[in-house]
C-alpha atoms as a PDB file:
ATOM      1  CA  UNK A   1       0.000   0.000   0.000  1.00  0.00           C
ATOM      2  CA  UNK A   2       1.847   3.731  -1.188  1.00  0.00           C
ATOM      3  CA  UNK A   3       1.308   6.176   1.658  1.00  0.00           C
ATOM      4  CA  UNK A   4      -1.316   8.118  -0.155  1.00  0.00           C
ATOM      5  CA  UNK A   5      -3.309   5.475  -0.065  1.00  0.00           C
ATOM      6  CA  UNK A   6      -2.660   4.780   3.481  1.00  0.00           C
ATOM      7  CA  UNK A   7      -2.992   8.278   4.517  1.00  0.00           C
ATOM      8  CA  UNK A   8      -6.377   8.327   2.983  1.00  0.00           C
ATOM      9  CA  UNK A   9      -7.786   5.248   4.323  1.00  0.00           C
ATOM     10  CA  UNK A  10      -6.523   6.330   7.585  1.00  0.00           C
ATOM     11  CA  UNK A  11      -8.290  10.257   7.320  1.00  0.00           C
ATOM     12  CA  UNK A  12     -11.506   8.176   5.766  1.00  0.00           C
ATOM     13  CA  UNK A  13     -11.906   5.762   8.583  1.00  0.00           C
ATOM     14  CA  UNK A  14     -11.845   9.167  11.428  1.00  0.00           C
ATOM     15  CA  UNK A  15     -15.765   9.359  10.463  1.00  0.00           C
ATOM     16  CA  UNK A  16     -15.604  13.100  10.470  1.00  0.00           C
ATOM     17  CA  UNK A  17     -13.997  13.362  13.611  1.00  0.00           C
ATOM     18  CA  UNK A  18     -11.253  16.334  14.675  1.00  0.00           C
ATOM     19  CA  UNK A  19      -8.116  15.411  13.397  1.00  0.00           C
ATOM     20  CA  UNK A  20      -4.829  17.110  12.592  1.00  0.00           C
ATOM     21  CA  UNK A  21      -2.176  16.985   9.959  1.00  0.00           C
ATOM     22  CA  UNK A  22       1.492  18.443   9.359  1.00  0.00           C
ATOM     23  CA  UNK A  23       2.138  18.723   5.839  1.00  0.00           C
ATOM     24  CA  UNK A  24       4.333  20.481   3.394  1.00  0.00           C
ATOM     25  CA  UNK A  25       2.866  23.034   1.365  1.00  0.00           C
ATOM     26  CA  UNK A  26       3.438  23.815  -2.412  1.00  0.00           C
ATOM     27  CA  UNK A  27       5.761  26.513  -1.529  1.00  0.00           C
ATOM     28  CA  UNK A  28       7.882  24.234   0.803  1.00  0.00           C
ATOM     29  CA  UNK A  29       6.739  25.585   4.340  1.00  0.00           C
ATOM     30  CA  UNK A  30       5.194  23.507   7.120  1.00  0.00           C
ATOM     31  CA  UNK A  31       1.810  23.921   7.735  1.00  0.00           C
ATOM     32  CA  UNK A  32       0.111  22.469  11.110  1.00  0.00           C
ATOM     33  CA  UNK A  33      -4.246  22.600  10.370  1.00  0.00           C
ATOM     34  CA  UNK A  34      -6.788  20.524  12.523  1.00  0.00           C
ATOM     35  CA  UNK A  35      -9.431  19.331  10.289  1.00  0.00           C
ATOM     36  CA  UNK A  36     -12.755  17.545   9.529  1.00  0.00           C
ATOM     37  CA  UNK A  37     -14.220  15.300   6.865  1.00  0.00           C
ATOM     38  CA  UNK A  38     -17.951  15.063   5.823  1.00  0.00           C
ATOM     39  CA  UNK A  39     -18.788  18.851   6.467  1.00  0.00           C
ATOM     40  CA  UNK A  40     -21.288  20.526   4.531  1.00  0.00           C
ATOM     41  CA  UNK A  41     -21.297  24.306   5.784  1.00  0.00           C
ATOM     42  CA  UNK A  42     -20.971  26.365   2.530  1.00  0.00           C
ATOM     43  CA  UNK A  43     -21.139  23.104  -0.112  1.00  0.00           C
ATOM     44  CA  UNK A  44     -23.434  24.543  -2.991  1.00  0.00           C
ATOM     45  CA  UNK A  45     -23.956  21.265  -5.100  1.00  0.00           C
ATOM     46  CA  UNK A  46     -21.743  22.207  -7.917  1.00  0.00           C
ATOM     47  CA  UNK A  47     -18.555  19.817  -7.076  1.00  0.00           C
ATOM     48  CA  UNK A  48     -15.313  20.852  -8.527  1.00  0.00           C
ATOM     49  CA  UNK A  49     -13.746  20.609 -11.672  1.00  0.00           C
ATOM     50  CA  UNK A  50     -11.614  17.839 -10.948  1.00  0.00           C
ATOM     51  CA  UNK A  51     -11.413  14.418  -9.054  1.00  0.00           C
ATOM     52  CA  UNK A  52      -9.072  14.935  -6.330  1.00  0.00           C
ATOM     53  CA  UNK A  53      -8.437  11.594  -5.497  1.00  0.00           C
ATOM     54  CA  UNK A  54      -7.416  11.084  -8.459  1.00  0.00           C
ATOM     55  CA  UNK A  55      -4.261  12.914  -8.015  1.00  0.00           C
ATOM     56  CA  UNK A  56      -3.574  12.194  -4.767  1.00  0.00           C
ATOM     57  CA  UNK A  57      -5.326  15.333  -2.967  1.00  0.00           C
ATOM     58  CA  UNK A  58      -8.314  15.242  -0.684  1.00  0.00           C
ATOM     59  CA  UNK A  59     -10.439  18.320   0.633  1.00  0.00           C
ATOM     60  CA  UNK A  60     -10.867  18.626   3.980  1.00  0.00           C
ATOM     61  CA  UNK A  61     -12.627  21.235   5.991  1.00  0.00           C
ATOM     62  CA  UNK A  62      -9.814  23.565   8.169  1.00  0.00           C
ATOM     63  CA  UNK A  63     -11.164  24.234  11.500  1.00  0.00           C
ATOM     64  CA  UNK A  64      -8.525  27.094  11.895  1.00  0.00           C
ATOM     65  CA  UNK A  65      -9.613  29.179   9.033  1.00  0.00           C
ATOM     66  CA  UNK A  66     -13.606  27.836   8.503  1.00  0.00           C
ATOM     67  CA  UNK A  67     -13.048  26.878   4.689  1.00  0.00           C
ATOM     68  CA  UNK A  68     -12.045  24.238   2.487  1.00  0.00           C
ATOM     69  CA  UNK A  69      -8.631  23.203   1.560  1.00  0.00           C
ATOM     70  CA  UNK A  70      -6.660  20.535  -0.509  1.00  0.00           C
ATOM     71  CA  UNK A  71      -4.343  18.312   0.927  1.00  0.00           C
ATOM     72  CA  UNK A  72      -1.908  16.467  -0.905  1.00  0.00           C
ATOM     73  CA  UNK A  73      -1.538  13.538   0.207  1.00  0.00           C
ATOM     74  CA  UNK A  74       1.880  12.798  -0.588  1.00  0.00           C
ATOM     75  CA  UNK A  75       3.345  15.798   1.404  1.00  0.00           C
ATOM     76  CA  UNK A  76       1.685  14.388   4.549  1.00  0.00           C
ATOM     77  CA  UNK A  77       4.586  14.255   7.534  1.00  0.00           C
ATOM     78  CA  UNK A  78       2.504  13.542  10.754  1.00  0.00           C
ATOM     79  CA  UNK A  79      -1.112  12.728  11.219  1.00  0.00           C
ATOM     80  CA  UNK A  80      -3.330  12.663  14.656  1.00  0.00           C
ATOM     81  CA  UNK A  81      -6.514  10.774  13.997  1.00  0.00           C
ATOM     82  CA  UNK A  82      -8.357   9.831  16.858  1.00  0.00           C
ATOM     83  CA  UNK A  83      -6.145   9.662  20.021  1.00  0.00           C
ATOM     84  CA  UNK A  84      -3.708   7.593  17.545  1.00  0.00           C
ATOM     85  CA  UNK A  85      -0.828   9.453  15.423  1.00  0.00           C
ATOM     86  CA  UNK A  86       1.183   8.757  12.412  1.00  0.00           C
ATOM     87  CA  UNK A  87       4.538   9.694  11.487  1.00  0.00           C
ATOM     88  CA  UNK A  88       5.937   9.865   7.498  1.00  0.00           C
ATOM     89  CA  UNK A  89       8.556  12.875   8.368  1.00  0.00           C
ATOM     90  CA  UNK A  90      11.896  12.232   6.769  1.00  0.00           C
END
């Protein structure tokens, strides 16, 4: 199993809980965001133009900032998913 797909059967199976993630952005900083899955505040039915999983991101709701944001999978370094964490960091 690649580590995208474990990092998203590992976000998938919080069931919408709080969780956090320490990731790399596109511009090479750390980012630290607590997140949720399966939030509908602000979803208006159109979808986006692209599959997301189907290049490794996922959209997750940031708690810090109340809006949606891609994560890439891939740049994942530490993950907190219910009382249990995860470590990819180099």
């Amino acid at each position: 199993m690649t580590k995208v797909e474990t990092v998203k059967q590992i976000i998938d199976a919080s069931g919408g809980n709080i969780a956090s993630v320490v990731f790399v952005k596109m511009d090479g900083t750390v980012r630290k965001m607590n997140f949720r899955r399966k939030v509908t505040k602000g979803v208006n039915g159109k979808g986006l133009k692209y599959n997301p999983s189907s290049v490794g991101n996922m959209v997750v709701y940031d708690m810090g900032v109340d809006g949606f944001r891609t994560l890439k999978l891939d740049n994942v370094q530490s993950l907190k998913v219910n009382g249990k964490s995860y470590n990819w960091s180099k």
